[in-house]
Protein backbone atom coordinates (compact mmCIF):
# COMPACT_ATOMS: atom_id res chain seq x y z
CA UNK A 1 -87.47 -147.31 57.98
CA UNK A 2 -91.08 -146.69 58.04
CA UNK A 3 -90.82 -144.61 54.93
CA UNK A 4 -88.96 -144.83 51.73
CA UNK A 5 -89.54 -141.88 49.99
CA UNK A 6 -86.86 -139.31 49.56
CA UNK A 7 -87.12 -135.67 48.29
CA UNK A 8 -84.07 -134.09 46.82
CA UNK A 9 -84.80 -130.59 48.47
CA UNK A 10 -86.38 -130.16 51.67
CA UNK A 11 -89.60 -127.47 51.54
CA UNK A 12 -90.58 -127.99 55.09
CA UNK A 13 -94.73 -127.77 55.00
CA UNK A 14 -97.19 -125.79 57.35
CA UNK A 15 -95.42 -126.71 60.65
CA UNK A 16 -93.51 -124.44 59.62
CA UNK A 17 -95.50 -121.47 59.12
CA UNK A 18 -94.51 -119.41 61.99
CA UNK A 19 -91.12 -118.41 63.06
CA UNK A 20 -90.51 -120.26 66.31
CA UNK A 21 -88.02 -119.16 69.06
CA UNK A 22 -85.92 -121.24 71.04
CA UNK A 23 -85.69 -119.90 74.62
CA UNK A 24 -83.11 -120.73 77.73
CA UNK A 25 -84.38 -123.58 79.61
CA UNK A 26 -83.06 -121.77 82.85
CA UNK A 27 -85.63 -118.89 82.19
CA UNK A 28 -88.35 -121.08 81.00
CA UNK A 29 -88.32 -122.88 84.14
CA UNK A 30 -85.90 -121.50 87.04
CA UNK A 31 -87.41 -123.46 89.81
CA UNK A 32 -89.02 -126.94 90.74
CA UNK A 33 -92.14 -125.75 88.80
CA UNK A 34 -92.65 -127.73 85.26
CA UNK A 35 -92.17 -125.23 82.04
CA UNK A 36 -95.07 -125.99 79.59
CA UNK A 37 -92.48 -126.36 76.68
CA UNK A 38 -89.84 -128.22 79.04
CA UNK A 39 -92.59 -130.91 79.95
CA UNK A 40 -93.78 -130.80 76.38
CA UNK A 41 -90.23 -131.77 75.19
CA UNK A 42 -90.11 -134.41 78.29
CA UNK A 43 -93.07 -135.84 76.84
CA UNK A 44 -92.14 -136.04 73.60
CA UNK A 45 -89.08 -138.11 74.79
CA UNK A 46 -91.13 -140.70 76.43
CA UNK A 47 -92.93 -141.05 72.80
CA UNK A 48 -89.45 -141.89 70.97
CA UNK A 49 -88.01 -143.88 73.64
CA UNK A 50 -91.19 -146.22 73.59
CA UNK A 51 -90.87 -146.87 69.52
CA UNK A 52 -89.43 -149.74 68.27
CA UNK A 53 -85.39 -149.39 67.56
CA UNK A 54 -86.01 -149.68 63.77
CA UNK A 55 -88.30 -146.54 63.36
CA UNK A 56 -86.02 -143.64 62.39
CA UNK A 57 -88.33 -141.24 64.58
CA UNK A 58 -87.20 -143.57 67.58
CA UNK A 59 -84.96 -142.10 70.21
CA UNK A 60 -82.87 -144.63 69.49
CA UNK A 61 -82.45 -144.62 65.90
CA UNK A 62 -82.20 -140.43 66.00
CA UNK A 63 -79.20 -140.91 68.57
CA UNK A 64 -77.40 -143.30 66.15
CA UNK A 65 -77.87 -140.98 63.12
CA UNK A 66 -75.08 -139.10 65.66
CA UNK A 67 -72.97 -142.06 66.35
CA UNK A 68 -73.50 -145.86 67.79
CA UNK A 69 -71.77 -149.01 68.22
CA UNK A 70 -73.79 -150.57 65.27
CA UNK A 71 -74.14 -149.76 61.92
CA UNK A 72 -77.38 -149.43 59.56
CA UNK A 73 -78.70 -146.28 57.03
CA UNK A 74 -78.16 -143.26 58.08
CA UNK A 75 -76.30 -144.22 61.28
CA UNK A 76 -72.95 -142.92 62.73
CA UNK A 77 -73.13 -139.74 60.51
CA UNK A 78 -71.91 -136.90 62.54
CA UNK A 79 -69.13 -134.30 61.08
CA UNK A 80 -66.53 -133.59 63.81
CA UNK A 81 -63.07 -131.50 63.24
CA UNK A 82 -64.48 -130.55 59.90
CA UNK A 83 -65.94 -127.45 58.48
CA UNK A 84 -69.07 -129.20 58.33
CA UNK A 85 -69.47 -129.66 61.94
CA UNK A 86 -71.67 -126.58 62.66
CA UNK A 87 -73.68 -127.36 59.36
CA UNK A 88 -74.44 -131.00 60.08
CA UNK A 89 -75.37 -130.57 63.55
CA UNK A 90 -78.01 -127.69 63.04
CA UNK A 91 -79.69 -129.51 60.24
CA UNK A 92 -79.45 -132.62 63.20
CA UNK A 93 -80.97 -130.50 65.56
CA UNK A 94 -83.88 -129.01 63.03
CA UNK A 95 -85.24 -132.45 61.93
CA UNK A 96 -84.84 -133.81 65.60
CA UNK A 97 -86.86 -130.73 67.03
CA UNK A 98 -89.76 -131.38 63.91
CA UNK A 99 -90.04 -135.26 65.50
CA UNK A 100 -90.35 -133.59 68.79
CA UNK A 101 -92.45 -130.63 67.83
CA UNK A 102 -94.50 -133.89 65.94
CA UNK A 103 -95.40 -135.83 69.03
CA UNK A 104 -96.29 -132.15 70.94
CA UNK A 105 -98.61 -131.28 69.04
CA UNK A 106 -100.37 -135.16 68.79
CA UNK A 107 -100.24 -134.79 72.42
CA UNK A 108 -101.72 -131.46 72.52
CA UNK A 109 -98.63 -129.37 74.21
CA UNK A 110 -97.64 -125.85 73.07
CA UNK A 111 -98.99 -124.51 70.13
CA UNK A 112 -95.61 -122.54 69.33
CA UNK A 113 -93.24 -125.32 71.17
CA UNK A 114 -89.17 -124.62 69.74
CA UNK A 115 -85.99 -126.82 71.58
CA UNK A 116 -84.94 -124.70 74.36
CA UNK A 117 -81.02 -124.46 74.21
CA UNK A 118 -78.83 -124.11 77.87
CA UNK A 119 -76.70 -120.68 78.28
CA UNK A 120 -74.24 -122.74 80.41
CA UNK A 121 -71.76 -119.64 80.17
CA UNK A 122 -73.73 -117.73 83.04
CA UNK A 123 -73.33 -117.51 87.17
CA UNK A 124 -75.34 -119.90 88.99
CA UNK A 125 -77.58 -121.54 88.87
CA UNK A 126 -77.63 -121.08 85.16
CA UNK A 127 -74.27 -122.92 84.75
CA UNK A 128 -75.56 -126.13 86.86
CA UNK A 129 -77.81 -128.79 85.11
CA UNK A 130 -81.38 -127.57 84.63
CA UNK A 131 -83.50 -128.95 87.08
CA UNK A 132 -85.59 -130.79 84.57
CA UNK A 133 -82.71 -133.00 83.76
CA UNK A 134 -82.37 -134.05 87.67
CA UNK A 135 -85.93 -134.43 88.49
CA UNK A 136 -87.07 -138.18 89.31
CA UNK A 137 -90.70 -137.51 88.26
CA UNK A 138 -92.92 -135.71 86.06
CA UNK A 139 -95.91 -134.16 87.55
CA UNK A 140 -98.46 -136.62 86.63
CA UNK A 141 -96.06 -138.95 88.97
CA UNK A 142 -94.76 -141.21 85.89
CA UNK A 143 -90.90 -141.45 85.60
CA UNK A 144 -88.80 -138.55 84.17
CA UNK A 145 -86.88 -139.60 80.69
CA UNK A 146 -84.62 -136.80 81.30
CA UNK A 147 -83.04 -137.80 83.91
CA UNK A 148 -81.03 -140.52 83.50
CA UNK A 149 -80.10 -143.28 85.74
CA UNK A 150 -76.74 -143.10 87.80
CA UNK A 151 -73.54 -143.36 85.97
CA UNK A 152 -75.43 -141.82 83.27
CA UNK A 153 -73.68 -138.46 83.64
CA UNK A 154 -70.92 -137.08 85.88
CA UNK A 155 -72.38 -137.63 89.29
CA UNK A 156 -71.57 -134.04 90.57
CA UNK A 157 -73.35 -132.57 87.39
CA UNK A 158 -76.10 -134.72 87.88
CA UNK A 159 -76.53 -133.44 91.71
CA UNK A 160 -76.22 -129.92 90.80
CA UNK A 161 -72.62 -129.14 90.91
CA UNK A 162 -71.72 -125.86 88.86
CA UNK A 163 -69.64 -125.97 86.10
CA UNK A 164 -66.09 -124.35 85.75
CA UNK A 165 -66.45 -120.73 84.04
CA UNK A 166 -62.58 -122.12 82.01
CA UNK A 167 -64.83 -125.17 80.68
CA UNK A 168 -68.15 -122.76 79.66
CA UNK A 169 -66.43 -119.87 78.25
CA UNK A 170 -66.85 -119.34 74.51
CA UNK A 171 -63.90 -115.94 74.51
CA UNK A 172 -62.33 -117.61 72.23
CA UNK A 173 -64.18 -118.85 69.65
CA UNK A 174 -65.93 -115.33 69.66
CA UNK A 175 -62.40 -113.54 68.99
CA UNK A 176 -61.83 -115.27 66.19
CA UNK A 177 -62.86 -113.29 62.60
CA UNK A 178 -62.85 -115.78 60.22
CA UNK A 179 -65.25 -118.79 60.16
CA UNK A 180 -62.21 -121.44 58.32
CA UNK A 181 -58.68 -121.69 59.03
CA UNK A 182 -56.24 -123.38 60.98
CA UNK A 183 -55.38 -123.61 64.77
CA UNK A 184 -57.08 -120.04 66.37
CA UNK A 185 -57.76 -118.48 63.73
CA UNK A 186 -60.88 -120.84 62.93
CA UNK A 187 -64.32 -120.25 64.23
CA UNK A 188 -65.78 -123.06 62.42
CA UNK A 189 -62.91 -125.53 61.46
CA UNK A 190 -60.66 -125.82 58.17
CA UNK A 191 -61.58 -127.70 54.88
CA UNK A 192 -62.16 -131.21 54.66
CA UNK A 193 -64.40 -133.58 53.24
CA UNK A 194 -67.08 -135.15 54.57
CA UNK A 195 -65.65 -137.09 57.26
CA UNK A 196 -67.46 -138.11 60.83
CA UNK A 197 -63.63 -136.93 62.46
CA UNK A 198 -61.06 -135.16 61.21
CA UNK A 199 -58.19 -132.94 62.80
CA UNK A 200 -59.63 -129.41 61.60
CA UNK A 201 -62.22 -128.68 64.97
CA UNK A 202 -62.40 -124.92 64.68
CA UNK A 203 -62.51 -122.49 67.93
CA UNK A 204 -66.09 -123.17 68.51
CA UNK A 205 -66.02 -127.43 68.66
CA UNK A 206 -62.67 -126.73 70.81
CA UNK A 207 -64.75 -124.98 73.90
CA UNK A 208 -67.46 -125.18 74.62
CA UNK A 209 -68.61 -128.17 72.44
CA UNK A 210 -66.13 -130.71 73.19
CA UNK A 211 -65.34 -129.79 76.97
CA UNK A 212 -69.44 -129.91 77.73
CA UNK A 213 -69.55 -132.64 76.74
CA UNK A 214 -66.75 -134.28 78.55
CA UNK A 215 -67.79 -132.74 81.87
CA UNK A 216 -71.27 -133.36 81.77
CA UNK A 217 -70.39 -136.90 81.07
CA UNK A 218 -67.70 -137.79 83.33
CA UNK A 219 -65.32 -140.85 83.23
CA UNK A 220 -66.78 -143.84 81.53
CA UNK A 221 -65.83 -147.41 82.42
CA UNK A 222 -62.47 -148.71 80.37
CA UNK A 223 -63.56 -150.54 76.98
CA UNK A 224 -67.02 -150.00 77.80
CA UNK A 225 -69.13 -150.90 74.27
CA UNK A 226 -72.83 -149.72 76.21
CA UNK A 227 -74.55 -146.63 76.70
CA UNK A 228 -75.50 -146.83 80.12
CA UNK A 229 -72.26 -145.02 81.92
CA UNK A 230 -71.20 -141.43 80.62
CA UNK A 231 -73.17 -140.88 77.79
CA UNK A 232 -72.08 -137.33 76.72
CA UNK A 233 -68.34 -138.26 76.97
CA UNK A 234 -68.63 -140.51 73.99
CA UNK A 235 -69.91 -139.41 70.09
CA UNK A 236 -71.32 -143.31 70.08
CA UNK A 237 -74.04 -142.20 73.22
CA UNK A 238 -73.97 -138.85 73.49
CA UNK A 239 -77.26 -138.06 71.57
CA UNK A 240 -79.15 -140.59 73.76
CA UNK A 241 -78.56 -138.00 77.10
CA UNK A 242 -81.73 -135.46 76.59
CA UNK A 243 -79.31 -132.87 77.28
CA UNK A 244 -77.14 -133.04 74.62
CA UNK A 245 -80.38 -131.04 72.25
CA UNK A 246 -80.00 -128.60 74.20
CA UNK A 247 -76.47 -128.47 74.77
CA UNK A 248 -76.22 -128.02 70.78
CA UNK A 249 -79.16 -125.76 70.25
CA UNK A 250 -76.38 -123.75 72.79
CA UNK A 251 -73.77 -124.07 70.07
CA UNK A 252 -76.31 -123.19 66.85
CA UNK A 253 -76.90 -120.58 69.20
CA UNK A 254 -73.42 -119.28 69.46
CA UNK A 255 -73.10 -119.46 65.91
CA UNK A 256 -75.83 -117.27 65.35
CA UNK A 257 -74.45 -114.72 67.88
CA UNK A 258 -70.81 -115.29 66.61
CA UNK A 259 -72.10 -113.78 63.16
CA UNK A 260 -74.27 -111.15 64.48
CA UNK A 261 -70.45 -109.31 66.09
CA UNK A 262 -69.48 -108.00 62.84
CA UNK A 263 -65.97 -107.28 62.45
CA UNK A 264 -65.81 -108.90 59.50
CA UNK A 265 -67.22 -112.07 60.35
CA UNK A 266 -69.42 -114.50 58.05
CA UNK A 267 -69.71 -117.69 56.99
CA UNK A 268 -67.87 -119.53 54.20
CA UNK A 269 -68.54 -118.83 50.15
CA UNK A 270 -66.87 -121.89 49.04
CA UNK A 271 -69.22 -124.10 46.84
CA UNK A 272 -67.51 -127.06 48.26
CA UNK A 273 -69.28 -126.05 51.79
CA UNK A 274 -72.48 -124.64 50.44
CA UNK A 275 -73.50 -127.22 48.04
CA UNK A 276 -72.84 -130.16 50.32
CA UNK A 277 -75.97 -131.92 51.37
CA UNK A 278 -76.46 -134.63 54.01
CA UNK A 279 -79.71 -136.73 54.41
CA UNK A 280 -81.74 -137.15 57.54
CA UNK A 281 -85.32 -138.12 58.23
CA UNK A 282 -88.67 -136.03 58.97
CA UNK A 283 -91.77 -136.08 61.30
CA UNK A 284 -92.90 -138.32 58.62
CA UNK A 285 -90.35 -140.75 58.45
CA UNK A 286 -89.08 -139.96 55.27
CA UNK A 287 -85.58 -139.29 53.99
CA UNK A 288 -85.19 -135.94 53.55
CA UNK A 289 -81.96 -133.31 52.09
CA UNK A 290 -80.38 -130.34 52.92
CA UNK A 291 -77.32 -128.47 51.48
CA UNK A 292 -75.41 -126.57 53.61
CA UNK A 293 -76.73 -123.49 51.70
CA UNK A 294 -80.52 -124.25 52.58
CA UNK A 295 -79.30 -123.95 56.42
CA UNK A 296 -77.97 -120.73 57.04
CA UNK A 297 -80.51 -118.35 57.79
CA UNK A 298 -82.25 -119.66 60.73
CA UNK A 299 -85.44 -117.34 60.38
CA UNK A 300 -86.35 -117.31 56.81
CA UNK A 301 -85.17 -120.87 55.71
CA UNK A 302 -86.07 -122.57 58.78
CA UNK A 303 -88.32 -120.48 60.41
CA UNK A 304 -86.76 -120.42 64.50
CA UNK A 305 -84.62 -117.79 65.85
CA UNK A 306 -82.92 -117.70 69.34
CA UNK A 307 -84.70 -115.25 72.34
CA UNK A 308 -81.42 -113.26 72.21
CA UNK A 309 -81.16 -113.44 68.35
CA UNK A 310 -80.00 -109.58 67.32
CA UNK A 311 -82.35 -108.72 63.90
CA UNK A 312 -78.75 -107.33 62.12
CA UNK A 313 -74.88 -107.54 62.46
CA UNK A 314 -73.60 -105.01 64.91
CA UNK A 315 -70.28 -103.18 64.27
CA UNK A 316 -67.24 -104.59 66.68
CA UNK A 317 -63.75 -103.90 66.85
CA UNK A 318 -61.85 -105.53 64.74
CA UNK A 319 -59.18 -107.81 66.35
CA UNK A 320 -55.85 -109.49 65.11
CA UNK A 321 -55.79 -111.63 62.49
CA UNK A 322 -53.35 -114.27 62.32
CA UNK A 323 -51.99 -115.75 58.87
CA UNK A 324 -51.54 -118.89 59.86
CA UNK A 325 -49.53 -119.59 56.53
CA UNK A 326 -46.94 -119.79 54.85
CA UNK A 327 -45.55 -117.36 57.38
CA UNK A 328 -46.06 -119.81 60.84
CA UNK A 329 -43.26 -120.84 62.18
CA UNK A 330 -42.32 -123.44 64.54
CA UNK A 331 -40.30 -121.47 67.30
CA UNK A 332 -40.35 -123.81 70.40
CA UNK A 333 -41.64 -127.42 71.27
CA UNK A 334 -41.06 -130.03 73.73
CA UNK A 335 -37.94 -132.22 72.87
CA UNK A 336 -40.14 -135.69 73.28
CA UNK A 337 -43.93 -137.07 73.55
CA UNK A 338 -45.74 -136.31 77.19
CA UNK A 339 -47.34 -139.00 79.04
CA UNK A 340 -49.61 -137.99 81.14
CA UNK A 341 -51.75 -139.59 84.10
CA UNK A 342 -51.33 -136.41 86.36
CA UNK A 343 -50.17 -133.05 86.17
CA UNK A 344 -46.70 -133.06 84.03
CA UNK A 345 -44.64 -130.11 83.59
CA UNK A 346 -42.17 -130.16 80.46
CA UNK A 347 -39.18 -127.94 78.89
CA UNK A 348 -40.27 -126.05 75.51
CA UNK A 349 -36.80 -126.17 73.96
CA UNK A 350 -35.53 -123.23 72.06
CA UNK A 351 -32.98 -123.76 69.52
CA UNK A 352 -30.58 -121.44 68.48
CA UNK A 353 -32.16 -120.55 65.15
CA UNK A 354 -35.37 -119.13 66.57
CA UNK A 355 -34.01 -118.02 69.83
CA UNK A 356 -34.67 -114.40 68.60
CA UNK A 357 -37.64 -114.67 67.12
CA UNK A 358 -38.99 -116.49 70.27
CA UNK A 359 -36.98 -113.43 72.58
CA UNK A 360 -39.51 -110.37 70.19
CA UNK A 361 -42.66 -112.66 70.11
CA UNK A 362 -44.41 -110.05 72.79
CA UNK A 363 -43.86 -107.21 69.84
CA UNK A 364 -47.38 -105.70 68.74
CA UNK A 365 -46.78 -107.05 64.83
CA UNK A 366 -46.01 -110.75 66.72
CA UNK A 367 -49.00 -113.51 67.18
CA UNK A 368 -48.32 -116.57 68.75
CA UNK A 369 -50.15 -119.81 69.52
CA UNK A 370 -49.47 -123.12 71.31
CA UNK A 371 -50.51 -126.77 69.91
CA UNK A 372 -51.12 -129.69 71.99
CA UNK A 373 -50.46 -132.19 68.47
CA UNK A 374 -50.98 -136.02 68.35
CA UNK A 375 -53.13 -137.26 71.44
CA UNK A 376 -53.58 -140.19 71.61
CA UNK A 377 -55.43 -142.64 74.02
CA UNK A 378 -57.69 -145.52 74.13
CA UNK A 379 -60.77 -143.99 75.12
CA UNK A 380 -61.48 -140.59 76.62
CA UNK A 381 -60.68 -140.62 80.15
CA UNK A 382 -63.57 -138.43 81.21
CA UNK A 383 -62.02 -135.43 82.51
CA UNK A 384 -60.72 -132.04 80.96
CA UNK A 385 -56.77 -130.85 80.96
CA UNK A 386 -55.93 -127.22 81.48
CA UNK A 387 -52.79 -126.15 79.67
CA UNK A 388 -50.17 -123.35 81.14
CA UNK A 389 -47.54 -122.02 79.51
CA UNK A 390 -44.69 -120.61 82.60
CA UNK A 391 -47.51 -121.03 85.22
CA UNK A 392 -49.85 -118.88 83.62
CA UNK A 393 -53.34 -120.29 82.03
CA UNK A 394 -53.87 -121.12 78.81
CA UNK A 395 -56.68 -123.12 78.39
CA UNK A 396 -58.64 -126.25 78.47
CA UNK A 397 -58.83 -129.31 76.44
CA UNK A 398 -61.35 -132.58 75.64
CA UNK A 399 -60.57 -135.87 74.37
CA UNK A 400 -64.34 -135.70 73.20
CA UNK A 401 -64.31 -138.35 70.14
CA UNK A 402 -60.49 -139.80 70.73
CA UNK A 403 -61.99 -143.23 70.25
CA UNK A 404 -63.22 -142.66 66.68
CA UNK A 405 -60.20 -140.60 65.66
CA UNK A 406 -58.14 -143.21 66.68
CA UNK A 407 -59.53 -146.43 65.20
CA UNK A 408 -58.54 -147.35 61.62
CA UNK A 409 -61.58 -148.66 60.88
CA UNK A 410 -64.01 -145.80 61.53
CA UNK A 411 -64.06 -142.92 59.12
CA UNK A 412 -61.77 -140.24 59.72
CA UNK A 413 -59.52 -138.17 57.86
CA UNK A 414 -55.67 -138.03 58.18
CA UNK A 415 -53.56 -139.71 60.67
CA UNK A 416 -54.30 -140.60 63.98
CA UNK A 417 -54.36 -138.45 67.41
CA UNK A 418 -55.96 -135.04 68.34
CA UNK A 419 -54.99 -131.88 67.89
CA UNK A 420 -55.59 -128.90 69.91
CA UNK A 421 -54.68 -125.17 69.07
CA UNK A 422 -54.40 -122.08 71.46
CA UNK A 423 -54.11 -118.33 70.88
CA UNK A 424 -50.90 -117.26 73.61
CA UNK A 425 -50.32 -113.80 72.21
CA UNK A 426 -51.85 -111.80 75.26
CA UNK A 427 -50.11 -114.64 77.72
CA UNK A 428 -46.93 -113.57 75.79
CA UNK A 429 -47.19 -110.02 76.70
CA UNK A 430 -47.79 -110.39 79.69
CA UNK A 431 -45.16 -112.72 80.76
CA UNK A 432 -42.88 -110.60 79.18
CA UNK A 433 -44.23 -107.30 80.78
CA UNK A 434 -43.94 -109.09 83.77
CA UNK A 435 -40.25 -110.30 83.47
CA UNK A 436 -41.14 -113.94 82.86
CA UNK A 437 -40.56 -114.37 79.46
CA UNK A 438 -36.99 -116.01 79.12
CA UNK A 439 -36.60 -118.21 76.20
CA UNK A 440 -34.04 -120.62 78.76
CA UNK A 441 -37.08 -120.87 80.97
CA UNK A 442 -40.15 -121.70 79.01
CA UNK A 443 -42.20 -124.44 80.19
CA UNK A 444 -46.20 -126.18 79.55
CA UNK A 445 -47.90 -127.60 82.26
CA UNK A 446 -50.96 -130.14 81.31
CA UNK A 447 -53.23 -130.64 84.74
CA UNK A 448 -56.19 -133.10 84.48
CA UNK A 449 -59.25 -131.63 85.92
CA UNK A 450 -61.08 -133.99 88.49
CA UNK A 451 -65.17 -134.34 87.77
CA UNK A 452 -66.76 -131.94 90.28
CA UNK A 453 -68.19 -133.77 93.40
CA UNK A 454 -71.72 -133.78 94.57
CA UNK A 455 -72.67 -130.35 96.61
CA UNK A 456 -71.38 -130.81 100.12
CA UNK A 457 -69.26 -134.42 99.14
CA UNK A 458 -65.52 -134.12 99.07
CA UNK A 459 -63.83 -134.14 96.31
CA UNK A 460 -62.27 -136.98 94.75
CA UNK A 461 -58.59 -136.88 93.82
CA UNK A 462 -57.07 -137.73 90.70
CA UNK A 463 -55.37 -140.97 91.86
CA UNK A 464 -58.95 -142.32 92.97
CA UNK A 465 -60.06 -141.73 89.42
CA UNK A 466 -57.58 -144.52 88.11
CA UNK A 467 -56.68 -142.71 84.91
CA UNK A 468 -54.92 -144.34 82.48
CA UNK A 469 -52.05 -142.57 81.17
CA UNK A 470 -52.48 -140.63 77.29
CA UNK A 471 -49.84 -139.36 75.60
CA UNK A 472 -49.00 -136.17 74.20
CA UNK A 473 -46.89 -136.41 71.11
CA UNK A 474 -45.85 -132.66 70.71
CA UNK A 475 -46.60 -129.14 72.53
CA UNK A 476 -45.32 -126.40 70.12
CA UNK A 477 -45.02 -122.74 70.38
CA UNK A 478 -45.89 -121.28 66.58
CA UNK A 479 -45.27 -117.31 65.72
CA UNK A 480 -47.03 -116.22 63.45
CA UNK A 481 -47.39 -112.63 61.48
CA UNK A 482 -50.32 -110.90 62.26
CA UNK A 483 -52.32 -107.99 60.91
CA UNK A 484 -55.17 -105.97 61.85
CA UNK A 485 -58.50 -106.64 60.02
CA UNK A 486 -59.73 -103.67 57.96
């Protein structure tokens, strides 16, 4: 490190002195035309990648703080399916944006330059790859560090394909009223220590987080220990891809806007979450700390807000909100594990005990939600799986970080395998209304999701992609009580 010295509180200094705002890279720069702030943080880029390895201002080194397939200080600490996962990562994204802001201003950019974030969630040509990221050159002709070479991300994303509106959408997550629980109910994820992976991802990791970056990546080559091929779709490269800054400035973003609903919502009061403090390094190259408590208010503690920040939280309807125990109860699940290489179709069973309970689930006082539990595979596979329960869609799912969760000798909490939670109340209803809700006739359908092709190329089917086959351990159907929120 080319600092020692550690503070036990971060002050931040007079870089700080004016409340930034982080804007949409698609309206900072909507055509071929270089953004001020977008060439700024291109810049910048070309600064880090050029430092030696062992500087912790070093693209390099700030991408392994994430995740890598070596080990040193202050490497491979990111928080994933833990209540700590939106926490870590804005703290992440603040001292990463003060190294960039750093090398602007040494460089002369924009006085007031903030990380732009990307609104994927919007009709095209917002929900393609800003054209920044697929531009060989920068204007004054030298090569562009944010695009990356081919292979580096999903080669339709990287030639401008759009992305799905099922793999963007962030519905659910913003349904959800409380910030920790379990399965849909959680905005932010359920207790747990510390841990770089656990099995607690709340609403918000689900979709968009993990799915963005699985798409954006694309497959990656089978045992592959480099960051050169698919760099979002694994934790170990995924903060070397430009993008991924402003993929999670996206997901502070949605935080920010998650909290500003109402309804109820805010985040957690549990010491245990506010007084944990990870360490990172500054502008300066020194270690600095933050506890979860110094993080929360993005304008007066860390002086940025978001260009569609609301001042105040707004009143909002309060939905359903499901107690997800003691009184959950396991109504329906497939009878053995799934394996899966293509689209698979299985039986929920319904045993005799709960074959009432399953017959009323479309009543107004039931809730119900489906789990995809134990997933396991060696690696993610590079493509998303939409989930339907009797033909009718449920969802999507990532393997995003599979490789982690699965190896006993990285840190992660509990046993191995994924697990994946979706709200099917409305689906319920609706089959039912509909005369397709038979508790003899309920089946899940799992459908992998081929990368999207180049504009104008053809499509490539799943048996090109040479997927190898993951397994599915359990889909269950849970009911669960419900009330309304006051």
């Amino acid at each position: 490190m080319t600092s020692a010295a550690q503070s036990d509180h971060y002050d931040g200094n007079s870089q700080e002195d004016q409340v930034r705002v982080r804007r949409d890279v698609w309206g900072l720069m909507p055509g071929a035309d270089w953004d001020p702030t977008v060439l700024a943080y291109a810049k910048a880029v070309q600064v880090m990648q050029a430092r030696p390895a062992t500087d912790p201002r070093s693209w390099s080194y700030q991408g392994a703080i994430h995740s890598a397939f070596v080990t040193g200080p202050l490497m491979n600490q990111c928080q994933h399916g833990t209540w700590f996962f939106l926490a870590w990562h804005r703290m992440y994204l603040y001292f990463f944006e003060r190294i960039v802001r750093a090398n602007v201003d040494a460089h002369g950019g924009p006085a007031d330059f903030a990380l732009p974030y990307w609104n994927y969630d919007q009709p095209a040509p917002a929900n393609t790859l800003p054209l920044a990221f697929r531009t060989p050159a920068l204007p004054d002709g030298s090569a562009n560090p944010l695009m990356l070479a081919p292979g580096g991300r999903s080669a339709g994303i990287a030639g401008g394909a759009q992305l799905r509106p099922q793999d963007t959408s962030s519905a659910a997550a913003m349904l959800t009223t409380a910030f920790v629980g379990r399965g849909p109910l959680s905005f932010g994820g359920d207790v747990s220590l510390p841990v770089r992976f656990a099995r607690s991802a709340g609403q918000l990791e689900q979709q968009p987080h993990n799915i963005i970056h699985t798409v954006v990546g694309g497959p990656r080559p089978r045992g592959a220990t480099d960051c050169r091929i698919g760099l979002m779709t694994d934790p170990r490269c995924a903060a070397l891809d430009p993008i991924f800054w402003l993929h999670h400035a996206n997901i502070d973003r949605l935080w920010v806007t998650w909290l500003a609903q109402g309804g109820g919502r805010s985040d957690p009061t549990d010491a245990r979450w506010l007084n944990q403090r990870f360490t990172f390094v500054d502008e300066h190259g020194a270690l600095v700390n933050l506890t979860v408590a110094d993080i929360l208010d993005t304008v007066s503690q860390l002086n940025y807000r978001y260009d569609d920040q609301t001042p105040a939280a707004v009143t909002a309807p309060a939905p359903r909100v499901m107690r997800m125990a003691p009184d959950e109860e396991l109504v329906a699940a497939t009878d053995q594990p799934v394996t899966l290489a293509g689209p698979v179709t299985a039986a929920l069973v319904v045993p005799g005990s709960t074959r009432t309970r399953v017959q009323r689930l479309a009543d107004p006082i039931s809730a119900a939600y489906l789990a995809v539990d134990d997933i396991e595979a060696a690696q993610n596979p590079g493509v998303v799986y939409d989930l339907l329960l009797n033909d009718a869609y449920v969802g999507t799912f990532s393997l995003f970080g599979i490789e982690l969760m699965n190896d006993p000798d990285r840190d992660h909490e509990g046993v191995p395998g994924l697990r994946h939670t979706f709200d099917v109340s409305a689906i319920v209803t609706t089959l039912e209304a509909d005369g397709r809700w038979d508790p003899d006739e309920l089946t899940v359908t799992v459908v992998p999701v081929a990368p999207a092709p180049v504009p104008g190329a053809r499509a490539a089917g799943l048996e090109e992609l040479g997927l190898e086959p993951i397994t599915l351990g359990r889909i269950s159907l849970f009911a669960v009580e419900s009330e309304t929120a006051a």
